[in-house]
N, C-alpha and C. Protein backbone atom coordinates (compact mmCIF):
# COMPACT_ATOMS: atom_id res chain seq x y z
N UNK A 1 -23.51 -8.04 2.44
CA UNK A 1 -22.32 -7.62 1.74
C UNK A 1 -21.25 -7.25 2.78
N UNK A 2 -20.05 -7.87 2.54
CA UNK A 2 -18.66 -7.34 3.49
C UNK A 2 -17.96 -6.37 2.35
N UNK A 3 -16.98 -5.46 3.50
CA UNK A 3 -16.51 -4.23 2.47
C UNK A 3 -15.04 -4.92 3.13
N UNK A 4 -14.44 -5.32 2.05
CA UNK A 4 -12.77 -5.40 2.46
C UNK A 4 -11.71 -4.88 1.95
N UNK A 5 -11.59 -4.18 3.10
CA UNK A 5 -9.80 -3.29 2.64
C UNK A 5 -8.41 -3.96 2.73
N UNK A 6 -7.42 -3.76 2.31
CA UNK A 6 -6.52 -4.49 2.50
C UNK A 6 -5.54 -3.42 1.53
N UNK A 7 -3.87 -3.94 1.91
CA UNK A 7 -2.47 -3.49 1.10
C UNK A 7 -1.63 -4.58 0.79
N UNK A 8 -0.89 -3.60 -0.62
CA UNK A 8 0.06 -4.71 -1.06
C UNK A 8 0.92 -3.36 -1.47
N UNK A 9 2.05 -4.09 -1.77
CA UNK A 9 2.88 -2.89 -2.24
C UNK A 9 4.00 -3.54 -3.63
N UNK A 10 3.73 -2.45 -4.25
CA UNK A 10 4.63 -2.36 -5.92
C UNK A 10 6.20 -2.37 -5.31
N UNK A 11 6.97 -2.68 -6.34
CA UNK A 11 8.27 -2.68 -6.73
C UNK A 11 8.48 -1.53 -6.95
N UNK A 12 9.80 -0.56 -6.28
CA UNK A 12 10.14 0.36 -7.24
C UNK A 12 9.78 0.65 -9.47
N UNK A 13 9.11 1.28 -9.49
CA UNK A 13 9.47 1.55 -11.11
C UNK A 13 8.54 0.64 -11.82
N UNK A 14 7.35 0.07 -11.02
CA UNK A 14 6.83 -0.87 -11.45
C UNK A 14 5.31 -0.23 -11.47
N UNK A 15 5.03 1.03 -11.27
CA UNK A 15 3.53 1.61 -11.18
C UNK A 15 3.13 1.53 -12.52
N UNK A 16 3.35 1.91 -13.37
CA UNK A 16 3.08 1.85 -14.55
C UNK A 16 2.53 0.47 -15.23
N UNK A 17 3.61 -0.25 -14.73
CA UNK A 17 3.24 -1.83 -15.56
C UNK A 17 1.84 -2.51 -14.53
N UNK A 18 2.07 -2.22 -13.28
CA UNK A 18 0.81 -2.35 -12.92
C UNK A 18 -0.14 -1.92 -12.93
N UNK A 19 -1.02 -0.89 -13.42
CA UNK A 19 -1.87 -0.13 -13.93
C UNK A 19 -2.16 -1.27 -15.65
N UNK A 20 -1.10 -0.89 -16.06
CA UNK A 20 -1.52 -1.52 -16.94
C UNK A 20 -1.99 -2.88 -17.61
N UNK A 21 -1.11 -3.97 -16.65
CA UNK A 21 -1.87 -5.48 -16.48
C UNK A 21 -3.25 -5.13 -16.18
N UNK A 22 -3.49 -4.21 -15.24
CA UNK A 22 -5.13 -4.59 -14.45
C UNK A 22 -6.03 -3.70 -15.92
N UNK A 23 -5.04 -2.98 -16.79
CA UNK A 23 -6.39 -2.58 -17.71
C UNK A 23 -6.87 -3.52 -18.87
N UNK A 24 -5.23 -4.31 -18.77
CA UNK A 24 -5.68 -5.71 -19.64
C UNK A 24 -6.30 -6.95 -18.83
N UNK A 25 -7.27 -6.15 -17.86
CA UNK A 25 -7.18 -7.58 -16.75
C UNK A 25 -8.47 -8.73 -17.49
N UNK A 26 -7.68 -10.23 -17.27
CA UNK A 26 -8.03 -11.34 -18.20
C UNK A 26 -9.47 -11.43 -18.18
N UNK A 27 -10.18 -11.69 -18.84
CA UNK A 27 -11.82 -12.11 -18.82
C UNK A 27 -12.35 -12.91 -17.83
N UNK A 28 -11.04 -14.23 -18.04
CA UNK A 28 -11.57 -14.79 -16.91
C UNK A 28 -11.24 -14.72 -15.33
N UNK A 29 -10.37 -13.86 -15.60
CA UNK A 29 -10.17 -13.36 -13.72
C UNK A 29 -11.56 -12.79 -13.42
N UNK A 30 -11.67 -11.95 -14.29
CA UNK A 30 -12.94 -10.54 -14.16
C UNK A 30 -14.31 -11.85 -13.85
N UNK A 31 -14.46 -12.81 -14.65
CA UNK A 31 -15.52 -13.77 -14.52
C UNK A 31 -15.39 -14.75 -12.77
N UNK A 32 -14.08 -14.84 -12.76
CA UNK A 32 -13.74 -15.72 -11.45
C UNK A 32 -14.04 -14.43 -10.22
N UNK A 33 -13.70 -13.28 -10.38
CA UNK A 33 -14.11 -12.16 -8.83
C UNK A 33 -15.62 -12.45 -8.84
N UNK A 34 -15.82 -12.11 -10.16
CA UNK A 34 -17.62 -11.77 -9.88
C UNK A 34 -18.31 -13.72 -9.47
N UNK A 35 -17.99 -14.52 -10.42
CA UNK A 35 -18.88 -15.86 -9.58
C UNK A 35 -18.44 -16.24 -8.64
N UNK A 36 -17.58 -15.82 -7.49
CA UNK A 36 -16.86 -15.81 -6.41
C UNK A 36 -17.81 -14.97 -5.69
N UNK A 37 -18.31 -14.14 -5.98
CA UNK A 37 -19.16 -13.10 -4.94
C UNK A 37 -18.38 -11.25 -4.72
N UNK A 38 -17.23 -11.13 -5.37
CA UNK A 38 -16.81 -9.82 -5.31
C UNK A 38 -17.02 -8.84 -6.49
N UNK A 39 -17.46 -7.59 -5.79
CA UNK A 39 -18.31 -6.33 -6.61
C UNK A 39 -17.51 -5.18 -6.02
N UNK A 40 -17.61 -4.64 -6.82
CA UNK A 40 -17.24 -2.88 -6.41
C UNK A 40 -15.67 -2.87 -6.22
N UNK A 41 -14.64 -3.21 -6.71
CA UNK A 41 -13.08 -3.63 -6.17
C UNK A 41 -12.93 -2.63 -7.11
N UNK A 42 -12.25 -1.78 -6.12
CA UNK A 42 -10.88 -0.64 -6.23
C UNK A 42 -9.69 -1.46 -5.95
N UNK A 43 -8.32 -0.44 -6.37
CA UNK A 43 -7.69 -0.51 -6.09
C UNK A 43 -6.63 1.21 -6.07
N UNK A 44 -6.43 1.48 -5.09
CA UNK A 44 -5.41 2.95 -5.10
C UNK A 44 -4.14 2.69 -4.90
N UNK A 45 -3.21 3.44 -5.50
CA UNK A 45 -2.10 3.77 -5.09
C UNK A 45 -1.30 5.02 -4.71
N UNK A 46 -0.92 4.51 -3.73
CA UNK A 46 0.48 5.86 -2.85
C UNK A 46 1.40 5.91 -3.77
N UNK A 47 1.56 6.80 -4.40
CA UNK A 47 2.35 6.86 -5.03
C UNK A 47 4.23 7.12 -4.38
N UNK A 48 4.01 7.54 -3.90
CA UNK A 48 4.97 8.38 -2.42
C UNK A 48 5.37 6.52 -1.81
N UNK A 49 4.73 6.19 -1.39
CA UNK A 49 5.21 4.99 -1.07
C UNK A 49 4.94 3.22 -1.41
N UNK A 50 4.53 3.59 -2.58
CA UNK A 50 4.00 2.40 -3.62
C UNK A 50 2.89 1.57 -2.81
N UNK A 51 2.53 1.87 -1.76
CA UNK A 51 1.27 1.17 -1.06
C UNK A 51 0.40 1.07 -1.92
N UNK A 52 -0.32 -0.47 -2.35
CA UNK A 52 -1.49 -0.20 -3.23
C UNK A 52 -2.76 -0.36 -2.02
N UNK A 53 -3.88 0.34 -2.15
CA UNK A 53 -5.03 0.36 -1.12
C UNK A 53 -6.16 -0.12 -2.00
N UNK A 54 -6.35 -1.77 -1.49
CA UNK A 54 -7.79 -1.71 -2.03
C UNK A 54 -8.71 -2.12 -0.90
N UNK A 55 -10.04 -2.10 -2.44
CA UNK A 55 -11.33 -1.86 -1.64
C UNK A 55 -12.08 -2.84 -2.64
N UNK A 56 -12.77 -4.23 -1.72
CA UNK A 56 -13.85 -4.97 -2.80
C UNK A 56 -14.97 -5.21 -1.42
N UNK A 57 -16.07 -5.29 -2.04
CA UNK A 57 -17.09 -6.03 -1.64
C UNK A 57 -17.97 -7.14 -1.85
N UNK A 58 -17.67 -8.09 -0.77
CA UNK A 58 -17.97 -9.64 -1.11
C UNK A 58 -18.98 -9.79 -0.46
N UNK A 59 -19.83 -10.52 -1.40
CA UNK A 59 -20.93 -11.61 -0.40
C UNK A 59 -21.15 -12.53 0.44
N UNK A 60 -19.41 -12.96 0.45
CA UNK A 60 -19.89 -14.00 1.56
C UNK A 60 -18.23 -14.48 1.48
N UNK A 61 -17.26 -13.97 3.04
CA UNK A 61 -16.15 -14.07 3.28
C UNK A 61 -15.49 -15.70 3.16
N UNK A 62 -16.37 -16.73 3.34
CA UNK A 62 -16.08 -18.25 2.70
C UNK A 62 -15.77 -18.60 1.55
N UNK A 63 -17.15 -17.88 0.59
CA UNK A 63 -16.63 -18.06 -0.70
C UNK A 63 -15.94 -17.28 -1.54
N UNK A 64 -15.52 -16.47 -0.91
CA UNK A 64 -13.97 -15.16 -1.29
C UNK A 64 -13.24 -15.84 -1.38
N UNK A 65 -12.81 -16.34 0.01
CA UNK A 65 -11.67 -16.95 0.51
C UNK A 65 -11.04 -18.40 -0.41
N UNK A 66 -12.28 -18.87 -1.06
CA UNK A 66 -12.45 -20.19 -1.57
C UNK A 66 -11.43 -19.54 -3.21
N UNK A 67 -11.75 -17.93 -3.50
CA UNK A 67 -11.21 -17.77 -4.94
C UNK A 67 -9.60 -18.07 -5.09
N UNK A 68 -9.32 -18.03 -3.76
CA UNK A 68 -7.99 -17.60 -3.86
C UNK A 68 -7.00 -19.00 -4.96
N UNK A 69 -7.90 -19.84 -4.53
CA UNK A 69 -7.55 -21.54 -5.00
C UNK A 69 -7.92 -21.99 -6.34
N UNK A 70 -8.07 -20.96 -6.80
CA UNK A 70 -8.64 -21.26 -8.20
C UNK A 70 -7.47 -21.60 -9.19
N UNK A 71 -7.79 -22.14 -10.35
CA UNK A 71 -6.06 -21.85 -11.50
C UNK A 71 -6.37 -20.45 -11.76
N UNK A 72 -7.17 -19.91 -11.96
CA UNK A 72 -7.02 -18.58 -12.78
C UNK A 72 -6.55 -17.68 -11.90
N UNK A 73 -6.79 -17.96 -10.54
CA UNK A 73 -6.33 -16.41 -9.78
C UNK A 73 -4.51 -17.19 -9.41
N UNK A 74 -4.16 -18.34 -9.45
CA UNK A 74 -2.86 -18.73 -9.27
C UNK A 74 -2.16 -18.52 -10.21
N UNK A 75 -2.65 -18.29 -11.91
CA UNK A 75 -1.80 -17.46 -12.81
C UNK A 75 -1.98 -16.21 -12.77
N UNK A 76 -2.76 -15.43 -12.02
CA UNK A 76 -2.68 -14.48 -12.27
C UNK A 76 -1.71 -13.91 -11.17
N UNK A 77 -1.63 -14.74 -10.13
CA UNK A 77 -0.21 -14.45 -9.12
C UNK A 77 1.04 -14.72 -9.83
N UNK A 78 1.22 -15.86 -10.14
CA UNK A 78 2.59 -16.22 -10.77
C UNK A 78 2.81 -14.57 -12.09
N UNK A 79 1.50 -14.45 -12.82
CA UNK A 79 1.86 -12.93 -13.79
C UNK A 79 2.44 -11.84 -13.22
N UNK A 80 1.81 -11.65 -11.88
CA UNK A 80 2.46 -10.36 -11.37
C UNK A 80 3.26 -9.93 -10.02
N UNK A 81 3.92 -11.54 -9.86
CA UNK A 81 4.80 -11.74 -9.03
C UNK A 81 6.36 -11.13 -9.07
N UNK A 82 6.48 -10.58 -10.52
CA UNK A 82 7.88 -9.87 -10.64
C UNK A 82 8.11 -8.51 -10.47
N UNK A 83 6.59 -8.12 -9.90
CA UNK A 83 6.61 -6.46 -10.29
C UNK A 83 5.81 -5.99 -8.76
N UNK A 84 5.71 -7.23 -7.93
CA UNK A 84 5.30 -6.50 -6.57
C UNK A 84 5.65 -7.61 -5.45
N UNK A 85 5.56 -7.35 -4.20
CA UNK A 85 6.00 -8.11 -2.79
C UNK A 85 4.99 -9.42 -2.85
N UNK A 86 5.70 -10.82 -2.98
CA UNK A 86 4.92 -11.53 -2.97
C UNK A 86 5.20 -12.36 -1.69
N UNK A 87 4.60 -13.23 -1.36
CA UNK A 87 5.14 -14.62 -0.43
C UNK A 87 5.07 -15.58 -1.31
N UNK A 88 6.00 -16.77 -0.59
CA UNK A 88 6.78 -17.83 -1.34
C UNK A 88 6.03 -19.03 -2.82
N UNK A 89 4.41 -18.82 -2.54
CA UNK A 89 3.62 -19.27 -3.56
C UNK A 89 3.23 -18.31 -4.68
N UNK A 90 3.48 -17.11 -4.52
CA UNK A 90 3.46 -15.73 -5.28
C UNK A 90 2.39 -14.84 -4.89
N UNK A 91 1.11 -15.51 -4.13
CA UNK A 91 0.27 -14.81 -3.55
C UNK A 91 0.88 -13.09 -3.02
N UNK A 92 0.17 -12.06 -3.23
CA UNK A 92 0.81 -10.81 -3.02
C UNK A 92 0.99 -10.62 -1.62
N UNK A 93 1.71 -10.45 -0.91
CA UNK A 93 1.97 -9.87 0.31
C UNK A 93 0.63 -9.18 0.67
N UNK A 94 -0.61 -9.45 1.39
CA UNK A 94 -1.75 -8.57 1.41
C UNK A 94 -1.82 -8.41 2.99
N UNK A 95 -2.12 -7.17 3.09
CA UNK A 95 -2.66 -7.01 4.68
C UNK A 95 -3.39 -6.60 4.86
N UNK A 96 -4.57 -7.25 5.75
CA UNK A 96 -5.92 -6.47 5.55
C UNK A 96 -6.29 -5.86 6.65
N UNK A 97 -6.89 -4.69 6.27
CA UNK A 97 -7.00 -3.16 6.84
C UNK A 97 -8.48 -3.26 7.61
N UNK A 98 -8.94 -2.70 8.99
CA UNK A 98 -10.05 -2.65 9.54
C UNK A 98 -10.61 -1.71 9.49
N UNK A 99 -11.65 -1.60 9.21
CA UNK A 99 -12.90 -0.91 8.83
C UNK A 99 -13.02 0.32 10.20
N UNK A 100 -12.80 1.47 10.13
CA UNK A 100 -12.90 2.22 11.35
C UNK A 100 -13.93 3.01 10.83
N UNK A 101 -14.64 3.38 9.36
CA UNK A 101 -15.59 4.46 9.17
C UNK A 101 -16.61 3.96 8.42
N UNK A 102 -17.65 3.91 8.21
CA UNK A 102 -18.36 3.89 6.41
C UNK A 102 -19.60 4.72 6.86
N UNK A 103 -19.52 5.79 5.60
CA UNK A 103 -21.16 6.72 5.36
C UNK A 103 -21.71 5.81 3.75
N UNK A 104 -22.81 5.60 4.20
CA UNK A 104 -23.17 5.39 2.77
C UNK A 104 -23.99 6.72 1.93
């Protein structure tokens, strides 16, 4: 199992609507993380500076990487491309964060 952290960051005025897409989050996204290999995905937010901080754990960083190409996770970029920092395909602006601690 890999533990991956990473940031994206909200739009002004947009915390709300994002919270709330992810509580309507689609069946089949939820079906595409998990047969992809990702478990345990947080996501936090700074509120103070709209940083969102997440946290998933994948089985196997190839076939993560492979979700990104899916249709379902490419509508689900184009959905929430108006309400946070995207790059030019809508993919979220993500930066991923290195692991400096873990207690289990």
């Amino acid at each position: 199992m890999v533990r991956k952290g990473f940031k994206m960051k909200l739009y002004p005025g947009m915390e709300k609507e994002y919270e709330k897409r992810h509580n309507e989050l689609w069946q089949e996204m939820k079906d595409m993380i998990h047969e992809y290999g990702g478990r345990n995905y947080t996501i936090f937010l700074d509120k103070e500076t709209l940083v969102l901080y997440g946290y998933i754990e994948v089985e196997d960083l190839e076939k993560w990487d492979k979700s990104a190409d899916t249709a379902i996770n490419r509508k689900w970029w184009d959905f929430m491309a108006d309400i946070m920092e995207t790059n030019p395909d809508n993919s979220p602006v993500c930066i991923d964060l290195q692991e400096v601690f873990h207690l289990d």
